[in-house]
C-alpha atoms as a PDB file:
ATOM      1  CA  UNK A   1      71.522 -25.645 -42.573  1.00  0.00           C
ATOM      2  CA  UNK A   2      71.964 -27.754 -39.449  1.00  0.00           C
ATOM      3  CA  UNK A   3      69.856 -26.316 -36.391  1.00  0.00           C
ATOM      4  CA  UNK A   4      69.855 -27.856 -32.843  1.00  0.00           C
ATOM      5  CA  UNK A   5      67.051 -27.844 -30.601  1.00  0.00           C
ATOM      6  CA  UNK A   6      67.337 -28.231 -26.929  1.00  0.00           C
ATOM      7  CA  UNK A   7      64.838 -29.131 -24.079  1.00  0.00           C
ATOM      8  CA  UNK A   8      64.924 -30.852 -20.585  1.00  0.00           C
ATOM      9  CA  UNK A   9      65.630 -27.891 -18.685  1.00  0.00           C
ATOM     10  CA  UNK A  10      63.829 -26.311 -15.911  1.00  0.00           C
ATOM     11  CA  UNK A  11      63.851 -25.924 -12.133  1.00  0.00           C
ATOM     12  CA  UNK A  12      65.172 -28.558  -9.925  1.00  0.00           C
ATOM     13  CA  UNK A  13      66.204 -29.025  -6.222  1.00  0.00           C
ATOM     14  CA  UNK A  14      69.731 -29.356  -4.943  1.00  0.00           C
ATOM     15  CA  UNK A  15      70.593 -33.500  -5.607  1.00  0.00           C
ATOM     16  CA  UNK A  16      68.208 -33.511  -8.028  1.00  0.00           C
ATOM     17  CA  UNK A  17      68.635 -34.633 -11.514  1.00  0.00           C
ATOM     18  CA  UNK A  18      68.228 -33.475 -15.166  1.00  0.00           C
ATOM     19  CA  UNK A  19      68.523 -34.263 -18.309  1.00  0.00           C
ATOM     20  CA  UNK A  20      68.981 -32.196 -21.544  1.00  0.00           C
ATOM     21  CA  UNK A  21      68.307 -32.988 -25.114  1.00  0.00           C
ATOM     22  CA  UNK A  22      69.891 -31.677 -28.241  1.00  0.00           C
ATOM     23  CA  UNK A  23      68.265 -32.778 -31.569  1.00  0.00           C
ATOM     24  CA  UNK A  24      69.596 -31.970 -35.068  1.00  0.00           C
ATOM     25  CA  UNK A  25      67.302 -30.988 -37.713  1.00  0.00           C
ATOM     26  CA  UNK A  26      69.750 -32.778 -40.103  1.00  0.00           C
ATOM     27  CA  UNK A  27      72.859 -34.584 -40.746  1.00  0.00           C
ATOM     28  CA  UNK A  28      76.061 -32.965 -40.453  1.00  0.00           C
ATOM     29  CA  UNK A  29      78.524 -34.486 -42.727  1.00  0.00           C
ATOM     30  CA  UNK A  30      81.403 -34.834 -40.247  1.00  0.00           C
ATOM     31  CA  UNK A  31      81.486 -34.092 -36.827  1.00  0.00           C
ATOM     32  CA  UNK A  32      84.681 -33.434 -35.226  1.00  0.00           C
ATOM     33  CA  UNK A  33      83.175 -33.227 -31.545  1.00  0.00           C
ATOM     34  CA  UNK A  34      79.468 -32.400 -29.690  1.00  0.00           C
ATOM     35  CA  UNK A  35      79.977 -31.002 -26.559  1.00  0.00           C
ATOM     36  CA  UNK A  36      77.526 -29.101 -23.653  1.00  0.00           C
ATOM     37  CA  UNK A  37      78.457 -25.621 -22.286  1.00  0.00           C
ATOM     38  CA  UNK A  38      77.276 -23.227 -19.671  1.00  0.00           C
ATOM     39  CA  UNK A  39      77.270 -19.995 -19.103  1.00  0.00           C
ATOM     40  CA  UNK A  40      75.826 -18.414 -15.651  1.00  0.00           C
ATOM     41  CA  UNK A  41      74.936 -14.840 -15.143  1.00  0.00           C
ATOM     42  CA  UNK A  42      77.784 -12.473 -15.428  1.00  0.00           C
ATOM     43  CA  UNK A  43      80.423 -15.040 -16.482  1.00  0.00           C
ATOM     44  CA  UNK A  44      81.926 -16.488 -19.104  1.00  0.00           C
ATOM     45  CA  UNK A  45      80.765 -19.457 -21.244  1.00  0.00           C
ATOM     46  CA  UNK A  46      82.377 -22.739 -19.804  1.00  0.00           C
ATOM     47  CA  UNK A  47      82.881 -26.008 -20.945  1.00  0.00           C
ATOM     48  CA  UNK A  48      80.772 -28.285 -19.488  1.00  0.00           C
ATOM     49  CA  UNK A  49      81.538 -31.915 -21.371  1.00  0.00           C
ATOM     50  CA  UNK A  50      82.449 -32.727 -24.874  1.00  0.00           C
ATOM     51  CA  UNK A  51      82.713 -35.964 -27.552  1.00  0.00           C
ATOM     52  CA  UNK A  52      84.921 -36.245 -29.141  1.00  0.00           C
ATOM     53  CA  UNK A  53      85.988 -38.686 -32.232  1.00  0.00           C
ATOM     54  CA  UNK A  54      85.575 -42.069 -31.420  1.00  0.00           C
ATOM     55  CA  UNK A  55      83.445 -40.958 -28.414  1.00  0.00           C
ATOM     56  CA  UNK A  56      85.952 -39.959 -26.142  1.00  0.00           C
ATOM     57  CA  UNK A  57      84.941 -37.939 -23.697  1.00  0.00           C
ATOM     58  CA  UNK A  58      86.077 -35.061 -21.532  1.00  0.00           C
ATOM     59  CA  UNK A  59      84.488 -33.231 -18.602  1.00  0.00           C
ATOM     60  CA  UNK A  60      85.215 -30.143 -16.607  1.00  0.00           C
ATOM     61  CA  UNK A  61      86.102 -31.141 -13.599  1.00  0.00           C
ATOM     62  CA  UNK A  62      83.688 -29.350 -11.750  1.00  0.00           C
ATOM     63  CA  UNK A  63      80.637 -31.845 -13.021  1.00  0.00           C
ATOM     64  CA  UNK A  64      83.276 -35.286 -13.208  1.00  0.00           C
ATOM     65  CA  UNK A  65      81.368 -38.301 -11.412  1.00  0.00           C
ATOM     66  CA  UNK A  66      78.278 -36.010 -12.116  1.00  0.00           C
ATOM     67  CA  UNK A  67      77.506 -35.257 -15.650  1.00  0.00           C
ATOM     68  CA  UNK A  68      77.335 -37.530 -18.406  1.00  0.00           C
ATOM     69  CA  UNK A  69      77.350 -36.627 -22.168  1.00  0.00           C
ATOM     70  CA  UNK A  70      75.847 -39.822 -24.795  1.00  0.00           C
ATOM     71  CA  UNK A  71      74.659 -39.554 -28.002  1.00  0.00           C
ATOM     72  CA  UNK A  72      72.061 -41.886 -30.327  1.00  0.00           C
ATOM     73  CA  UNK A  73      72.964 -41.299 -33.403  1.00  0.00           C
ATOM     74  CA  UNK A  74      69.504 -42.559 -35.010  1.00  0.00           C
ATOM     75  CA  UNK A  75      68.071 -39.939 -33.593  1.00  0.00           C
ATOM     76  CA  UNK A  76      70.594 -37.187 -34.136  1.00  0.00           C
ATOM     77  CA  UNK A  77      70.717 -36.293 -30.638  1.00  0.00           C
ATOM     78  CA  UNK A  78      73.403 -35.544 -27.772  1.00  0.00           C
ATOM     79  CA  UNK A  79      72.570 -35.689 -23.909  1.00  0.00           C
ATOM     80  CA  UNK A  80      73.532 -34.325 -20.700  1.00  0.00           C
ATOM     81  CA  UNK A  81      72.196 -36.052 -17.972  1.00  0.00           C
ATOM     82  CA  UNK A  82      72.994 -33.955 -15.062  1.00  0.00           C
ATOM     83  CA  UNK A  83      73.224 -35.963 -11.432  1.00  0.00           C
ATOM     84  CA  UNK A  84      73.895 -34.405  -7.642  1.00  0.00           C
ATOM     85  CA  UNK A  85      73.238 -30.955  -9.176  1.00  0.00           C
ATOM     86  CA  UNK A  86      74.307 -28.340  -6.798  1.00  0.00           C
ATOM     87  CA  UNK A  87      73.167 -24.414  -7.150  1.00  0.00           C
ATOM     88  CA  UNK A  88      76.726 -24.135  -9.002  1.00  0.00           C
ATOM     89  CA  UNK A  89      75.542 -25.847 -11.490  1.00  0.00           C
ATOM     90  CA  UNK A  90      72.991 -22.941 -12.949  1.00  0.00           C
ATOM     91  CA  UNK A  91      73.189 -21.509 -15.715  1.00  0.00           C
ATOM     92  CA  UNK A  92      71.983 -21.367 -19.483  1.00  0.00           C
ATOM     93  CA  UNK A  93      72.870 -24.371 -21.391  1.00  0.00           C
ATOM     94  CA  UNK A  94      74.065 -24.955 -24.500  1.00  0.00           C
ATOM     95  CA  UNK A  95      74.672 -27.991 -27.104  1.00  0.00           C
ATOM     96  CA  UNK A  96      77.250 -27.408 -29.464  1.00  0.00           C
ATOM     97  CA  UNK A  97      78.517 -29.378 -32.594  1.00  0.00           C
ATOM     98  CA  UNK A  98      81.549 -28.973 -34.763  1.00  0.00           C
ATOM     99  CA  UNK A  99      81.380 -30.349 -37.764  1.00  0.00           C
ATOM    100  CA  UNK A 100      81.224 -29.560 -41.590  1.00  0.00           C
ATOM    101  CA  UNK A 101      77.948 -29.599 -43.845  1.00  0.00           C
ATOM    102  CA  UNK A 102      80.558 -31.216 -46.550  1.00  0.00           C
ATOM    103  CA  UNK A 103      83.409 -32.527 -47.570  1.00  0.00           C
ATOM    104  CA  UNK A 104      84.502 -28.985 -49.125  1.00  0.00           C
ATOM    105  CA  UNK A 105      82.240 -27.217 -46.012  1.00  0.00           C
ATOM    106  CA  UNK A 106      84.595 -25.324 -43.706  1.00  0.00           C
ATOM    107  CA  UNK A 107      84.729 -26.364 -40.163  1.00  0.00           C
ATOM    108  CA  UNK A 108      81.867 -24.702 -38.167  1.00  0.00           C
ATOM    109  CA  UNK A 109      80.048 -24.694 -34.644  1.00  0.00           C
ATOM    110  CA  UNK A 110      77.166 -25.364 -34.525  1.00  0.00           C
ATOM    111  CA  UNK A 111      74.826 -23.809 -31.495  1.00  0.00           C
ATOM    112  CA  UNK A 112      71.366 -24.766 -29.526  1.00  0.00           C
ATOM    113  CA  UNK A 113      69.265 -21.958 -28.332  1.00  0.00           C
ATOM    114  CA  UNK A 114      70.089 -22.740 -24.689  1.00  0.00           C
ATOM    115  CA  UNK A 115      68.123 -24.315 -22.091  1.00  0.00           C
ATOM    116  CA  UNK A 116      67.964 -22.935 -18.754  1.00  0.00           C
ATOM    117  CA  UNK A 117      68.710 -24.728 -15.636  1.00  0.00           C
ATOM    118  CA  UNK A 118      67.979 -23.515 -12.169  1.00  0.00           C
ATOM    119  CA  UNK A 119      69.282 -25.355  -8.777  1.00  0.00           C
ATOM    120  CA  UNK A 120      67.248 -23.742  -5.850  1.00  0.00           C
ATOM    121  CA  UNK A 121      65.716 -24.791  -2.920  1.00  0.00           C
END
């Protein structure tokens, strides 16, 4: 079983910038897309960025020219590093993968445990 562990969040200033971390504990066989979502207090979970396949990327256009998803694949990881970050932008955190274990695996997501991030003066 696939588990992802976040880290990188915490308590920043308005402009300041973070960046989260998503490690796998293991392969996934195929991934269809890896993506970062949010969810603040009292609303619904949003999508934040995603990968797709062959990297493409998409970003809500809330954190465009702001937030940037990458991956490293040696190191079975996904990032968010989070620019200009604005009080908006807390919330809880989570990585997300879709992907099977294998090639007769049904098509899953895959969630971290969620990192909180806090924009404050």
């Amino acid at each position: 079983q696939v588990q992802l562990v976040e880290s990188g969040g915490g308590l920043v200033q308005p402009g300041g910038s973070l960046r989260l971390s998503c490690a796998a504990s293991g392969s996934i066989f195929s991934i269809n897309a890896l993506g970062w979502y949010r969810q603040a207090p009292g609303k619904e979970r949003e999508m934040v960025a995603v990968m797709n396949r062959g990297a493409t990327t998409n970003y809500a256009d809330s954190v465009k020219g702001r937030f940037t998803i990458s991956r490293d694949n040696a190191k079975n990881t996904v990032y968010l590093q989070m620019n200009s970050l604005k009080p908006e932008d807390t919330a809880v955190y989570y990585c997300n993968a879709r992907g099977k274990l294998g090639p007769l695996a049904s098509l899953r997501d895959y969630w971290g445990q969620g990192a909180q991030v806090t924009v404050s003066s």
